[in-house]
C-alpha atoms as a PDB file:
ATOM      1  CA  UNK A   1     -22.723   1.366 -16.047  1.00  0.00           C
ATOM      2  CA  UNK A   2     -21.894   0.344 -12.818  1.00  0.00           C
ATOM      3  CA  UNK A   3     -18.963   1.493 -10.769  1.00  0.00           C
ATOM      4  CA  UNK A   4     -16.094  -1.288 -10.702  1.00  0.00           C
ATOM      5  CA  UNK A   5     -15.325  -0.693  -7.148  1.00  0.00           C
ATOM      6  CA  UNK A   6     -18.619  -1.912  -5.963  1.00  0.00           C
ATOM      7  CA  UNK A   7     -17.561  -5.231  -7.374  1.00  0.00           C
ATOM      8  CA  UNK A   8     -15.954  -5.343  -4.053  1.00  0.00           C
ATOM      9  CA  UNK A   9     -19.267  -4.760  -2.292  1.00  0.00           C
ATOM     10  CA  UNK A  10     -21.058  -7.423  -4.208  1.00  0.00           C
ATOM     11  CA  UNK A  11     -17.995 -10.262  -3.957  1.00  0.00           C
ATOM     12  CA  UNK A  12     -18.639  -9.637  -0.087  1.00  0.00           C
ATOM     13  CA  UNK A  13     -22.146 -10.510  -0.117  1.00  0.00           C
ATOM     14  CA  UNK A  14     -21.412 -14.000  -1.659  1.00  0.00           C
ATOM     15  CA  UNK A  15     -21.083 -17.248   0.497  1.00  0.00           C
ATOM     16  CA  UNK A  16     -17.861 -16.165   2.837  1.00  0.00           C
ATOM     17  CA  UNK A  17     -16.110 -19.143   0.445  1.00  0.00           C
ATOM     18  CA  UNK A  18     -16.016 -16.982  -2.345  1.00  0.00           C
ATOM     19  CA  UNK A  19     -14.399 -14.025  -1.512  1.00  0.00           C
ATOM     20  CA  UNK A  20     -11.800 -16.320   0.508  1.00  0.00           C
ATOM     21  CA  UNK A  21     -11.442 -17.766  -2.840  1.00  0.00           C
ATOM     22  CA  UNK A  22     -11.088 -14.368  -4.512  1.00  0.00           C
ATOM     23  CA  UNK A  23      -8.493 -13.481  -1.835  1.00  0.00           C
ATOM     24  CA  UNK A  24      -6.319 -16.361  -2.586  1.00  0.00           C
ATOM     25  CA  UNK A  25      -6.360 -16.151  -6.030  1.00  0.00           C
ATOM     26  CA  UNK A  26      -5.199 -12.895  -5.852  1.00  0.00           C
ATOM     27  CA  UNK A  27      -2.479 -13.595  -3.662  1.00  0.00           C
ATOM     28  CA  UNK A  28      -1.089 -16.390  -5.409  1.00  0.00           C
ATOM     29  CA  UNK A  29      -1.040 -14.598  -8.850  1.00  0.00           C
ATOM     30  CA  UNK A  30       0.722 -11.485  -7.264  1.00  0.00           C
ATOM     31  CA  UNK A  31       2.908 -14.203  -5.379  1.00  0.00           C
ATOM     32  CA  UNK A  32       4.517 -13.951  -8.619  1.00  0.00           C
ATOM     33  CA  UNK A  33       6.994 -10.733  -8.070  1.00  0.00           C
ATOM     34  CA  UNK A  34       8.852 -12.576  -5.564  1.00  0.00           C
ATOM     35  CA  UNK A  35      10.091 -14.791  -8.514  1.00  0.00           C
ATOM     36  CA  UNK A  36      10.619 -11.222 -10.587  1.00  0.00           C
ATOM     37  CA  UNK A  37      14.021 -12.329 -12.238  1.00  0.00           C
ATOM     38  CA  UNK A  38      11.845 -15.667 -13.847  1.00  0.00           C
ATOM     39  CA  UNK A  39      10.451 -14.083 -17.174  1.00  0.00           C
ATOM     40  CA  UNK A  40       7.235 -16.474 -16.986  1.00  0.00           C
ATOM     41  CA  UNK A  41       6.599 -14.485 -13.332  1.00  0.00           C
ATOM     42  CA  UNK A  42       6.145 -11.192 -15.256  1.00  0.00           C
ATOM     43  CA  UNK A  43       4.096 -12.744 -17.575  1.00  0.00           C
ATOM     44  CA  UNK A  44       2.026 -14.366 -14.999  1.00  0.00           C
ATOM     45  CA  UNK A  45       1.427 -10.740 -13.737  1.00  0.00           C
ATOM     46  CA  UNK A  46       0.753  -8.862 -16.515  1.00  0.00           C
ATOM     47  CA  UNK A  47      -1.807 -11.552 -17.619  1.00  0.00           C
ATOM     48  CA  UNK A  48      -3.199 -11.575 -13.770  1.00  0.00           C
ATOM     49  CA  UNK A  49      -3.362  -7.552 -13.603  1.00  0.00           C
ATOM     50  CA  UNK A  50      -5.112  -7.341 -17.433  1.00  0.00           C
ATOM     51  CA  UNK A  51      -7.625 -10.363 -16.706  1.00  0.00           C
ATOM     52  CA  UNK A  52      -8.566  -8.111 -13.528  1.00  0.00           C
ATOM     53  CA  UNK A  53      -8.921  -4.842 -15.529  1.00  0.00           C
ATOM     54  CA  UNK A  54     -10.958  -7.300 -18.353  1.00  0.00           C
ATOM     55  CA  UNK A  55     -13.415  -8.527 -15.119  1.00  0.00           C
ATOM     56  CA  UNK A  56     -13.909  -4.655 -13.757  1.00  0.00           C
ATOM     57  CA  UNK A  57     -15.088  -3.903 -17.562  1.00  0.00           C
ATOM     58  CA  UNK A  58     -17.554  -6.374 -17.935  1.00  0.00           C
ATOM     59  CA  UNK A  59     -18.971  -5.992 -14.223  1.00  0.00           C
ATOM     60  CA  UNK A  60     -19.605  -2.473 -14.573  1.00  0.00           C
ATOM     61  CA  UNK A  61     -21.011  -3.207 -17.815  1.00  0.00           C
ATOM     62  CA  UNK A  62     -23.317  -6.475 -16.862  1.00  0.00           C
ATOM     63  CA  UNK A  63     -23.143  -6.447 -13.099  1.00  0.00           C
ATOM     64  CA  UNK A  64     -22.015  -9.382 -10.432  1.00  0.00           C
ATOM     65  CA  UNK A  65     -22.893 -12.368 -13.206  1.00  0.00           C
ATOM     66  CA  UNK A  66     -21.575 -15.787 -13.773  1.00  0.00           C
ATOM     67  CA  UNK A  67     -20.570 -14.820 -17.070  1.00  0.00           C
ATOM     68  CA  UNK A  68     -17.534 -13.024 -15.432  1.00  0.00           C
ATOM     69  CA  UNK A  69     -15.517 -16.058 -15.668  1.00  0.00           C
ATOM     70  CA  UNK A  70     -14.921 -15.132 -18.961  1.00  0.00           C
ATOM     71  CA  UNK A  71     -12.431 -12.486 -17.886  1.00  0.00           C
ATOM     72  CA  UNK A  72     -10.047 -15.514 -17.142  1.00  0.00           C
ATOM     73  CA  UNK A  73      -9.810 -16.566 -20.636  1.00  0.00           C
ATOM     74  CA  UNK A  74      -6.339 -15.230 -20.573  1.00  0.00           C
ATOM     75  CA  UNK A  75      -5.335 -17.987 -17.922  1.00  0.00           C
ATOM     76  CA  UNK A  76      -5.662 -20.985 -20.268  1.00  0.00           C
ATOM     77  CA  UNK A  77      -3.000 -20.405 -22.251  1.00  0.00           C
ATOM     78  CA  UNK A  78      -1.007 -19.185 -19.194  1.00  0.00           C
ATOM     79  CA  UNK A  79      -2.063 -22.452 -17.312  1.00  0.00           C
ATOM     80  CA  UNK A  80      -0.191 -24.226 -20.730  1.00  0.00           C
ATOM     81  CA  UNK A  81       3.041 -22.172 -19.895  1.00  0.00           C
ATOM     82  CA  UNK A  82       2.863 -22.464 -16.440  1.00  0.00           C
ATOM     83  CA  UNK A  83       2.447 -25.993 -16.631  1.00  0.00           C
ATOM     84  CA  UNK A  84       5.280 -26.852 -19.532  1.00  0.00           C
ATOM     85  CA  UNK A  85       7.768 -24.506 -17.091  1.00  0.00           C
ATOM     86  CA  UNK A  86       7.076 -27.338 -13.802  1.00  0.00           C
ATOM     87  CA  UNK A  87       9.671 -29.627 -15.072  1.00  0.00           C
ATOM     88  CA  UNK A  88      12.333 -27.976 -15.515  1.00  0.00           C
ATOM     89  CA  UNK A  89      12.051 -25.060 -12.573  1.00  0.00           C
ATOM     90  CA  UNK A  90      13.482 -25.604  -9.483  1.00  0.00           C
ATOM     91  CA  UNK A  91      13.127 -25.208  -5.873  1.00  0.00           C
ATOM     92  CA  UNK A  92      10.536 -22.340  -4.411  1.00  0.00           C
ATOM     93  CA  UNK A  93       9.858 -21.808  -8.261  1.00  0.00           C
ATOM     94  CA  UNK A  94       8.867 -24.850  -8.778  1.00  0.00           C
ATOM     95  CA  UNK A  95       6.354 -25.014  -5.619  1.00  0.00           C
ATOM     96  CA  UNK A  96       5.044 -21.634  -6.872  1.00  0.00           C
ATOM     97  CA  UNK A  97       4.450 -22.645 -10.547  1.00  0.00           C
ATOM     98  CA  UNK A  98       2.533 -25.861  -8.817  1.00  0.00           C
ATOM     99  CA  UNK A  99       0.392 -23.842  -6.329  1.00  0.00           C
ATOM    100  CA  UNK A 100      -0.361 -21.124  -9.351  1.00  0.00           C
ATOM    101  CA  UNK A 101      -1.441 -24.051 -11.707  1.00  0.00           C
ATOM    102  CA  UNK A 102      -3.599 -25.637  -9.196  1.00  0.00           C
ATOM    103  CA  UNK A 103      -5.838 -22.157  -7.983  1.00  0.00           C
ATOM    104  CA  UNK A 104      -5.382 -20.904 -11.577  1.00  0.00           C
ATOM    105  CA  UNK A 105      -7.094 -24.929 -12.744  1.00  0.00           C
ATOM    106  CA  UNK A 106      -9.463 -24.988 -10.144  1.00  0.00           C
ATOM    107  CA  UNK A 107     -10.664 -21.152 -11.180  1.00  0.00           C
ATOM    108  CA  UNK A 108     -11.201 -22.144 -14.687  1.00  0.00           C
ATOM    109  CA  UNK A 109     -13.248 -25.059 -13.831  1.00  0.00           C
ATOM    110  CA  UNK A 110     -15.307 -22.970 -12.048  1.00  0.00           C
ATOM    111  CA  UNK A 111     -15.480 -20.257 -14.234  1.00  0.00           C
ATOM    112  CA  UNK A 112     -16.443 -23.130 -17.273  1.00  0.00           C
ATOM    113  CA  UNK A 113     -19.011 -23.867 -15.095  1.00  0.00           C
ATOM    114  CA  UNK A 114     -20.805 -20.244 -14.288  1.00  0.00           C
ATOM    115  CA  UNK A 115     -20.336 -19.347 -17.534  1.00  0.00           C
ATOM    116  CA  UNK A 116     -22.184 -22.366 -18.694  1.00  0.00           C
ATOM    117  CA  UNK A 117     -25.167 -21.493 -16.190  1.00  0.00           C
ATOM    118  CA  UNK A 118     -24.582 -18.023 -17.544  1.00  0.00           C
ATOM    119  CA  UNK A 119     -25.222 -18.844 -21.396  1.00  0.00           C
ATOM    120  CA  UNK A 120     -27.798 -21.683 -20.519  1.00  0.00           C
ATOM    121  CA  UNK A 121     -30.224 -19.696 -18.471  1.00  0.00           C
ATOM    122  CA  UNK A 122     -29.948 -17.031 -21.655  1.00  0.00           C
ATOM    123  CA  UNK A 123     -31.209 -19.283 -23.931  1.00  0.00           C
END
């Protein structure tokens, strides 16, 4: 098994993209406790915090692989809630909900993507 921490080591050695990528996506999902009082905010980082606990598993058990993506499978149905909240939240909320929904999106169509390569190249 590999040590979770060097995760860190190997998202640094990636094309400087990615780990700006990784940055923001973290930032954006923790964004969420300045919205504490909005029960969908909790939920966002519970489901942010357990996805990153999921990702640390599987690395230290398979490494820095595409396949990783899969630790995001909790954001679908998040992106659902997140996305049926938009319309009816308001002000700095609102923004939030539409900047989490966007990075969250845009992670999941990448992460459809590696793991595709992943399982395709396993064949």
């Amino acid at each position: 098994m590999t040590n979770p921490v060097v995760f860190f080591v190997e998202l640094a050695r990636q094309p400087l993209w990615i780990p700006v990528w990784v940055a923001l996506l973290m930032m954006v999902n923790l964004a969420s406790v300045l919205f504490w009082e909005q029960h969908l905010s909790r939920i966002i980082l519970v489901i942010f915090l357990v996805s990153a606990v999921i990702m640390m598993l599987m690395f230290s058990m398979v490494g820095y692989q595409r396949v990783l993506g899969l630790a995001h499978i909790l954001w679908v149905p998040l992106l659902y809630f997140v996305l049926r909240e938009i319309p009816v939240a308001e002000g700095g909320y609102k923004t939030y909900l539409i900047l989490l929904a966007a990075c969250n999106g845009m992670s999941l169509v990448f992460d459809v993507r590696d793991v595709w390569l992943h399982f395709r190249a396993n064949d």
